[in-house]
C-alpha atoms as a PDB file:
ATOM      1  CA  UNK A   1     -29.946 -10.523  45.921  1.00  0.00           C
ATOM      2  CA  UNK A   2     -26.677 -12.909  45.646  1.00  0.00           C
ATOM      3  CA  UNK A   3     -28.213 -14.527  42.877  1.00  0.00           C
ATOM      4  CA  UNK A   4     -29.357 -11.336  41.340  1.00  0.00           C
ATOM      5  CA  UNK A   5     -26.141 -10.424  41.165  1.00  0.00           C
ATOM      6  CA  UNK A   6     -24.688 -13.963  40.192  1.00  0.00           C
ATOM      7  CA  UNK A   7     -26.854 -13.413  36.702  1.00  0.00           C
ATOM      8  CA  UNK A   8     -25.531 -10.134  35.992  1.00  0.00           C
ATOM      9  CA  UNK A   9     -22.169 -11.380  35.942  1.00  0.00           C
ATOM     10  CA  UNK A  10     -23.048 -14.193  33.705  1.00  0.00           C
ATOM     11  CA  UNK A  11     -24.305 -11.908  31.293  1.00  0.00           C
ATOM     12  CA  UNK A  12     -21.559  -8.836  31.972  1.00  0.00           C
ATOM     13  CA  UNK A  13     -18.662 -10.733  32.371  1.00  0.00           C
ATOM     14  CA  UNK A  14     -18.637 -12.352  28.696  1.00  0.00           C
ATOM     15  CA  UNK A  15     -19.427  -9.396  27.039  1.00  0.00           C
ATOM     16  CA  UNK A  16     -16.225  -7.850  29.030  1.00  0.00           C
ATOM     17  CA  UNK A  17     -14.055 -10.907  28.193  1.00  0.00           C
ATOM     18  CA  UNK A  18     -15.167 -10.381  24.337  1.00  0.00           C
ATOM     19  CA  UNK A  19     -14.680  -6.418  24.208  1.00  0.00           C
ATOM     20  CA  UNK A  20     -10.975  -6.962  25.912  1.00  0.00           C
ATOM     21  CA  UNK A  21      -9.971  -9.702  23.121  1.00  0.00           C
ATOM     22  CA  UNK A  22     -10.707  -6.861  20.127  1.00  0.00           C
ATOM     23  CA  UNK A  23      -7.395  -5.989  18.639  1.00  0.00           C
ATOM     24  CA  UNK A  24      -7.036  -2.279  18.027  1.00  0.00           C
ATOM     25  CA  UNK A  25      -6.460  -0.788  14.477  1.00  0.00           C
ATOM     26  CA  UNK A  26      -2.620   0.250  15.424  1.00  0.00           C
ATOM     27  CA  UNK A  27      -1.906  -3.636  16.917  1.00  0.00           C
ATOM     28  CA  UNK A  28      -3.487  -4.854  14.027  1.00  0.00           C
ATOM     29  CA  UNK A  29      -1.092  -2.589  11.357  1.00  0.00           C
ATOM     30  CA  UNK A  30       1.504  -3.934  13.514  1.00  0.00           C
ATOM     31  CA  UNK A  31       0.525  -7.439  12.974  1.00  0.00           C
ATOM     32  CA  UNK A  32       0.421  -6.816   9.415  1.00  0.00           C
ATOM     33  CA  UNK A  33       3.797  -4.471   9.925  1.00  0.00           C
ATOM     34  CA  UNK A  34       5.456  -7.362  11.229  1.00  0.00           C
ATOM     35  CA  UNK A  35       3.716 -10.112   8.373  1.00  0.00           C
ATOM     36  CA  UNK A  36       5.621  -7.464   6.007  1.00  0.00           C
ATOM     37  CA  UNK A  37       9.060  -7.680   7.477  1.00  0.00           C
ATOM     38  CA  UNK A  38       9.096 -11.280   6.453  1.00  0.00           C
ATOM     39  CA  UNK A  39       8.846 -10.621   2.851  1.00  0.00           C
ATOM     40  CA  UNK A  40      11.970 -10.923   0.974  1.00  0.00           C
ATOM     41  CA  UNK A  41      10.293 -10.486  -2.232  1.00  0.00           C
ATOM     42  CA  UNK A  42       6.826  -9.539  -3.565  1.00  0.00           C
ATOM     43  CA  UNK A  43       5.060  -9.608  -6.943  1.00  0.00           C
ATOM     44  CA  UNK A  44       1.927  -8.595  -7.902  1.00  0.00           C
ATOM     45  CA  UNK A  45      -0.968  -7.564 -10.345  1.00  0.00           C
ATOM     46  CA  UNK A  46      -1.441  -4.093 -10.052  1.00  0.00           C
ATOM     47  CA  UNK A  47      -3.962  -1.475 -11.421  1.00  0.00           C
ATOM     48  CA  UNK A  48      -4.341   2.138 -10.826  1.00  0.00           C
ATOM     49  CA  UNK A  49      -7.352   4.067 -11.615  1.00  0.00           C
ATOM     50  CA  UNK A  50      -7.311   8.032 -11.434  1.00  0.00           C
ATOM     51  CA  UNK A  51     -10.706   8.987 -12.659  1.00  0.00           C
ATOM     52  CA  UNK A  52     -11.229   7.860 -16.091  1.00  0.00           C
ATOM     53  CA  UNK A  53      -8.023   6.523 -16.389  1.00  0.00           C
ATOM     54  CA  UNK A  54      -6.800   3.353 -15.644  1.00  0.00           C
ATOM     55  CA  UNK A  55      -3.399   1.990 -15.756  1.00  0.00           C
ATOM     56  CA  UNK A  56      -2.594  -1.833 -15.170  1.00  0.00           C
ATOM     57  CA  UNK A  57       0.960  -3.699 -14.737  1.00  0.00           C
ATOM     58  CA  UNK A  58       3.205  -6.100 -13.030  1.00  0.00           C
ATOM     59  CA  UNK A  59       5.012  -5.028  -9.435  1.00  0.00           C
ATOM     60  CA  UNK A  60       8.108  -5.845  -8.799  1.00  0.00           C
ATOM     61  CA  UNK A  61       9.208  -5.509  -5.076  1.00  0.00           C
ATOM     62  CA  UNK A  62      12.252  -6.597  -3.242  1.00  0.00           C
ATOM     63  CA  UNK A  63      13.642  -5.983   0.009  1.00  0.00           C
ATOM     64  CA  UNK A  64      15.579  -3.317   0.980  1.00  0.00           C
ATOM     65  CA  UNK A  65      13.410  -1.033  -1.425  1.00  0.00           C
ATOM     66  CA  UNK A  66      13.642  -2.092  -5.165  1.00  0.00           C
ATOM     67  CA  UNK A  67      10.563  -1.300  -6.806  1.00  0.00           C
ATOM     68  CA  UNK A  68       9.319  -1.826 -10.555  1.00  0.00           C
ATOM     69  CA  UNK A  69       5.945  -1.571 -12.387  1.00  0.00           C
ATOM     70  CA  UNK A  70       5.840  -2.990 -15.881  1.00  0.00           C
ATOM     71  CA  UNK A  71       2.425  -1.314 -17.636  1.00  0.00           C
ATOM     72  CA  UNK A  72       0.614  -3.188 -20.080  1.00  0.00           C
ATOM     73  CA  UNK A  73      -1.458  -0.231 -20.103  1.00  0.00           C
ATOM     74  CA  UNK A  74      -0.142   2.036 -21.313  1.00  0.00           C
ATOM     75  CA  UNK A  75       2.018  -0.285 -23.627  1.00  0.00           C
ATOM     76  CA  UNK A  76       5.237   0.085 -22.775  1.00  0.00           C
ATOM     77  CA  UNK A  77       5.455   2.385 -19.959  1.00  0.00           C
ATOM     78  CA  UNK A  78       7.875   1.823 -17.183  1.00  0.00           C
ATOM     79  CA  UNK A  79       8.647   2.470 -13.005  1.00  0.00           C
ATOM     80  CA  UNK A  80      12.148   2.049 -11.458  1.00  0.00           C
ATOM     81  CA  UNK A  81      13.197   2.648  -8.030  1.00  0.00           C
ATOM     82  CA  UNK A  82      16.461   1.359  -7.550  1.00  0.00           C
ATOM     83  CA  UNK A  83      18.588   2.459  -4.123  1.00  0.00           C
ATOM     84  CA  UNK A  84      19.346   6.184  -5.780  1.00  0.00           C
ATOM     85  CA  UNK A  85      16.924   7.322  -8.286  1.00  0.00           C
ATOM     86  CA  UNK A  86      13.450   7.012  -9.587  1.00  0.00           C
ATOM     87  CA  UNK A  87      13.466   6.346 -13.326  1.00  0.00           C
ATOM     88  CA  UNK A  88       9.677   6.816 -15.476  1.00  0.00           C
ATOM     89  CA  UNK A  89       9.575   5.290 -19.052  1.00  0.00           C
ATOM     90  CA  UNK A  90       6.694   7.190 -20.911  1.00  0.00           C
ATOM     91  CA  UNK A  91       6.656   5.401 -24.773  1.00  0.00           C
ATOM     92  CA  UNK A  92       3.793   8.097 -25.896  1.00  0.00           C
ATOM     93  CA  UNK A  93       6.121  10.938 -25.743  1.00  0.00           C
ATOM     94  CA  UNK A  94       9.652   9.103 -25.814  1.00  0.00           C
ATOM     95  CA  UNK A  95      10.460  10.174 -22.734  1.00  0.00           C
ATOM     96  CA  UNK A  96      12.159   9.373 -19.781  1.00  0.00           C
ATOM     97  CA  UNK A  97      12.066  11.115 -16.240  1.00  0.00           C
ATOM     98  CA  UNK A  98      15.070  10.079 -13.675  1.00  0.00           C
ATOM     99  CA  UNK A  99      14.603  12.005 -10.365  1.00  0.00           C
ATOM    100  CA  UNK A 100      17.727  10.972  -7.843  1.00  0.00           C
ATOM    101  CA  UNK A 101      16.404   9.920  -4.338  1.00  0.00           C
ATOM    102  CA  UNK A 102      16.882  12.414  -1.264  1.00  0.00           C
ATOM    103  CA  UNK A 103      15.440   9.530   0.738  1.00  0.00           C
ATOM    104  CA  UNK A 104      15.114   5.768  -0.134  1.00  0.00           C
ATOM    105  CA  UNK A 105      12.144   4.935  -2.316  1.00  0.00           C
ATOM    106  CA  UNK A 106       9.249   3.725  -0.864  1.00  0.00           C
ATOM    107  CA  UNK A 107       5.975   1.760  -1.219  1.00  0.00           C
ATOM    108  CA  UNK A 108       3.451   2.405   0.475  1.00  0.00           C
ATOM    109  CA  UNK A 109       2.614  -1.895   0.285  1.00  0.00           C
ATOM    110  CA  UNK A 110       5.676  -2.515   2.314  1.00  0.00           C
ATOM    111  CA  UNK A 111       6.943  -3.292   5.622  1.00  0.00           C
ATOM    112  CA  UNK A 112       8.836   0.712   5.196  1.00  0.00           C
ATOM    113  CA  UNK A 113       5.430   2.225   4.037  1.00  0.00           C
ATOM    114  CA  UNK A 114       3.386   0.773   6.533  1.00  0.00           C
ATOM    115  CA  UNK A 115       5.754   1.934   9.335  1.00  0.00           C
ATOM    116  CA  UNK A 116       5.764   5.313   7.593  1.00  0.00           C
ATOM    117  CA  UNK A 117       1.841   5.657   7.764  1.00  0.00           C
ATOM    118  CA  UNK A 118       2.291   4.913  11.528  1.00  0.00           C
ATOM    119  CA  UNK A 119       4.235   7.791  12.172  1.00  0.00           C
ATOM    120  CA  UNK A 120       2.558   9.888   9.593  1.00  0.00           C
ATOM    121  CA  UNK A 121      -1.025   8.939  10.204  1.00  0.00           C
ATOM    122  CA  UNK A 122      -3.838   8.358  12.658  1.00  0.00           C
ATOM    123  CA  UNK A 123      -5.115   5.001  11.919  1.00  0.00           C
ATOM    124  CA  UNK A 124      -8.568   3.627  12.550  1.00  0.00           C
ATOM    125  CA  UNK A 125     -11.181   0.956  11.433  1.00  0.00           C
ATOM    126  CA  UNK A 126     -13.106   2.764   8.553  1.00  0.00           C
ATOM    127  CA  UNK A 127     -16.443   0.873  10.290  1.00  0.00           C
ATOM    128  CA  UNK A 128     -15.830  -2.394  12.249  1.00  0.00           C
ATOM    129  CA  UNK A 129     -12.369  -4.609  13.182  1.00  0.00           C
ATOM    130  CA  UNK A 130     -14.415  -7.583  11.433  1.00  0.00           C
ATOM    131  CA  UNK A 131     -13.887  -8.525   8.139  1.00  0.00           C
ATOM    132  CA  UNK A 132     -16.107  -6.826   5.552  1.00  0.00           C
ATOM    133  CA  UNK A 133     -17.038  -7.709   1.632  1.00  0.00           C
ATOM    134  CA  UNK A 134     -14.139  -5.847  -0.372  1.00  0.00           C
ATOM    135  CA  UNK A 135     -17.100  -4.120  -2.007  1.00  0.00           C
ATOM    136  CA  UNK A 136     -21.047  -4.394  -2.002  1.00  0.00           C
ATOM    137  CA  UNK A 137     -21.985  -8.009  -2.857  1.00  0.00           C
ATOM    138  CA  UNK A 138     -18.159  -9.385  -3.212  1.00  0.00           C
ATOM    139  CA  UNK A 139     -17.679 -12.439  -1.511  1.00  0.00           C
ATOM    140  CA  UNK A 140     -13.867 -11.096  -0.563  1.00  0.00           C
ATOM    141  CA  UNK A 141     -13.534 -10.201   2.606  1.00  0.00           C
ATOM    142  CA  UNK A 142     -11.071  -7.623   3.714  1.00  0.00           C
ATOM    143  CA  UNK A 143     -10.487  -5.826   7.094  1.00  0.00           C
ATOM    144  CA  UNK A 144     -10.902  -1.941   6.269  1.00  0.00           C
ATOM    145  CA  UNK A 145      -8.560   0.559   7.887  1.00  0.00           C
ATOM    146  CA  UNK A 146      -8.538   3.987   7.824  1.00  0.00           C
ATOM    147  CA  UNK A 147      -5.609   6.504   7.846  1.00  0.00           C
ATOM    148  CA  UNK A 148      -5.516  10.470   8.009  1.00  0.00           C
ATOM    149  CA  UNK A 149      -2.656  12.635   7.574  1.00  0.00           C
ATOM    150  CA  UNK A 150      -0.827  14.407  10.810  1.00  0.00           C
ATOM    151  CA  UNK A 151       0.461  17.126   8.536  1.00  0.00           C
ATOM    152  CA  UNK A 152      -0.446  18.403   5.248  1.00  0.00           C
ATOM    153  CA  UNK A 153       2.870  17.898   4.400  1.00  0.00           C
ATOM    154  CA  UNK A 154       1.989  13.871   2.943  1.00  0.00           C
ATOM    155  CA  UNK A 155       1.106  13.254  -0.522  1.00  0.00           C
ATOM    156  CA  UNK A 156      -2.716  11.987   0.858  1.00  0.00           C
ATOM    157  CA  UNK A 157      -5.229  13.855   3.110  1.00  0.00           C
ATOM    158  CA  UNK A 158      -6.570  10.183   3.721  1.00  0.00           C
ATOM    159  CA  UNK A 159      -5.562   6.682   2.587  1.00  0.00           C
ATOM    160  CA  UNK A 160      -8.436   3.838   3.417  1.00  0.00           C
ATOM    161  CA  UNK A 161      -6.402   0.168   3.076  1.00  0.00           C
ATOM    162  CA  UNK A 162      -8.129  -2.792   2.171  1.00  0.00           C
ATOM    163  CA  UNK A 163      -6.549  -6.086   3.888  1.00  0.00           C
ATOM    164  CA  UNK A 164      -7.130  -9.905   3.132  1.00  0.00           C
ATOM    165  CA  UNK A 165      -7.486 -12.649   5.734  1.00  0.00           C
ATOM    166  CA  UNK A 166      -3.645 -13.696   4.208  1.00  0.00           C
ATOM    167  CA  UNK A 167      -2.646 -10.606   5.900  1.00  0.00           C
ATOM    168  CA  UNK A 168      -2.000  -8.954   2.456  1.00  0.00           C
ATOM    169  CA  UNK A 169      -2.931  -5.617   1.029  1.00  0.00           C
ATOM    170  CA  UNK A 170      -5.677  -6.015  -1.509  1.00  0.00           C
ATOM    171  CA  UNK A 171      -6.466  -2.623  -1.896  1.00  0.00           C
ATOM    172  CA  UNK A 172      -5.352   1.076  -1.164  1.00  0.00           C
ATOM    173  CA  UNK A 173      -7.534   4.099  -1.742  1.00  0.00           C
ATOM    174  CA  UNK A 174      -5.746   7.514  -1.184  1.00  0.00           C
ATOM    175  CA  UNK A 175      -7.646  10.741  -1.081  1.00  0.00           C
ATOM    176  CA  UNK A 176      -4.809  14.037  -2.232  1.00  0.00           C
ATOM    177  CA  UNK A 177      -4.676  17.074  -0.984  1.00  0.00           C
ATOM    178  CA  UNK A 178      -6.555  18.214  -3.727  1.00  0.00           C
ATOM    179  CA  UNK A 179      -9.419  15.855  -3.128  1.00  0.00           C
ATOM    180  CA  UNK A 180      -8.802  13.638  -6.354  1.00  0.00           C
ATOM    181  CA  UNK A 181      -9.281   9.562  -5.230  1.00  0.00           C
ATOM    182  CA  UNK A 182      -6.959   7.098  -6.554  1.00  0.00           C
ATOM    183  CA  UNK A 183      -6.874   3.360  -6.555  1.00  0.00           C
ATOM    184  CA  UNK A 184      -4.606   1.081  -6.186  1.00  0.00           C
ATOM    185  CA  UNK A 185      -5.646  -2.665  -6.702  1.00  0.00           C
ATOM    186  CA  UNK A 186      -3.331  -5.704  -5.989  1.00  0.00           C
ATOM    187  CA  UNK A 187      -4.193  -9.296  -6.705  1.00  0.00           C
ATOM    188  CA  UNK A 188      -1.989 -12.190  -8.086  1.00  0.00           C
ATOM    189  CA  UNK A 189       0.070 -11.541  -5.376  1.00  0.00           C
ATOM    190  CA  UNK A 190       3.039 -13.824  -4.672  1.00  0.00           C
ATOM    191  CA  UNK A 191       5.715 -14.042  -1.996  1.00  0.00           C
ATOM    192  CA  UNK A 192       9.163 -14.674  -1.914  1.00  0.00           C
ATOM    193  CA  UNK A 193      10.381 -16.040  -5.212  1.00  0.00           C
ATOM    194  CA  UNK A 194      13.859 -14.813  -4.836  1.00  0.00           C
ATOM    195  CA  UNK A 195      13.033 -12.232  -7.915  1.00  0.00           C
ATOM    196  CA  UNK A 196      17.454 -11.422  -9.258  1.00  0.00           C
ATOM    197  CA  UNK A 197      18.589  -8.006  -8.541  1.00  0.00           C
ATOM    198  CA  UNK A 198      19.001  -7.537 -12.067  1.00  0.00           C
ATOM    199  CA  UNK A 199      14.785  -7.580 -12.630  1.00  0.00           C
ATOM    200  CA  UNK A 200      15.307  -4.335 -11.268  1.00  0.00           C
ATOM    201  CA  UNK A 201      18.173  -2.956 -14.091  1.00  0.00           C
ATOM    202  CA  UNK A 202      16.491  -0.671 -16.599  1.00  0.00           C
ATOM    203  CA  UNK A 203      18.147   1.314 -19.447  1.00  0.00           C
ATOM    204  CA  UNK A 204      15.396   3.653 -21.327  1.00  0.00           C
ATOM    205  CA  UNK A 205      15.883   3.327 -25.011  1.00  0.00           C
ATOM    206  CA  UNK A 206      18.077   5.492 -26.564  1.00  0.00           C
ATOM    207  CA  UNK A 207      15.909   8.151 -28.578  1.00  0.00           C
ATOM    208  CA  UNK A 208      14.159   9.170 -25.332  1.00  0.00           C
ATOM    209  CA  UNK A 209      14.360  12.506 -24.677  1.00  0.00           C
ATOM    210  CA  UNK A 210      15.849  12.785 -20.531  1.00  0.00           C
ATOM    211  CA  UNK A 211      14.511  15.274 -17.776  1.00  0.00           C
ATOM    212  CA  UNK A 212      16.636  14.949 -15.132  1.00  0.00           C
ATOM    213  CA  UNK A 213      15.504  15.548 -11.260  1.00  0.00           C
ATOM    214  CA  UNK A 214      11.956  16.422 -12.561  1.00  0.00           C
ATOM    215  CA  UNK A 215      10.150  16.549  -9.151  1.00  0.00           C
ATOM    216  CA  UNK A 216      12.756  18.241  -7.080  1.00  0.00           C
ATOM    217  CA  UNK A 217      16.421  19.239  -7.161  1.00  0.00           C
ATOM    218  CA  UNK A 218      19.448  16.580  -6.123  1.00  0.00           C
ATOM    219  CA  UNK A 219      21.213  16.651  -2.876  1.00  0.00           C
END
């Protein structure tokens, strides 16, 4: 009988010690939380597809909350957040769209946005906490997390999050309240440059027509 028993330790015991060493989705969005918070600076290749359409640029990131998106596609186009407004470039109709900030403007690729989808979001693996091909037959891997909104009050119902064994966000899928999907892709991605303030200074041209406070009225 002792030695009956000895065996089923050998074999429970391991698979005990292995199932306690699994890091749960929230520690391991606060590893990645915390691998954030050491980013001064951050730029990136970025594309975002909305259907049919597909829009590609350069981000611009820098710490505390500068955002800007140069598009290639469209031509032209332009993203600004600076530390009071929100400023959109739009070359195809010459016009500009400033909306001034009630809160500070954040991505969702940041140390602020990932500490906003704790609070905002239940977060899970979308399958497995091991690494997983980015997509069928890719040889990138990626951990896959999933998110769902607390309220209906976010701008996505769900959000699944791609991450790279460099502990960076490859990819971002958010699903709207409306059920449309949209993609955000992020590769070329380099750290810390000390990007100038002044990457971040943007004056639309001239003959732009302005709407001011287009998404919601200023404070």
């Amino acid at each position: 009988m002792r030695i009956f028993k000895f065996i089923i330790l050998l074999i429970v015991f391991p698979a005990v010690a292995s199932f306690a060493q699994i890091v749960t989705a929230q520690d391991y969005l606060n590893k990645i939380s915390s691998y954030y918070g050491s980013i001064t600076d951050y730029e990136a290749n970025v594309t975002i597809t909305r259907d049919s359409e597909v829009m590609t640029g350069v981000m611009y990131y820098k710490n505390p909350n500068l955002l800007r998106i140069n598009f290639s596609r469209p031509a032209e186009q332009v993203l600004v957040v600076d530390k009071e407004k929100l400023t959109i470039y739009i070359p195809k109709y010459r016009v500009t769209m400033s909306q001034k900030l009630k809160k500070r403007g954040v991505s969702l690729a940041t140390k602020d946005g990932l500490q906003l989808l704790k609070r905002n979001y239940t977060v899970a693996y979308l399958k497995t906490p091991d690494f997983v091909p980015l997509d069928e037959g890719s040889s990138e891997m990626v951990k896959k997390l999933k998110f769902v909104w607390r309220s209906s009050d976010e701008g996505f119902r769900q959000i699944e999050m791609s991450i790279g064994e460099n502990n960076l966000i490859r990819r971002m899928v958010g699903i709207t309240s409306g059920y449309q999907e949209i993609k955000f892709d992020f590769k070329n991605i380099k750290l810390n440059q000390n990007i100038p303030d002044t990457r971040f200074d943007y004056d639309a041209p001239a003959t732009a027509n302005i709407f001011e406070n287009f998404l919601f009225d200023a404070e």
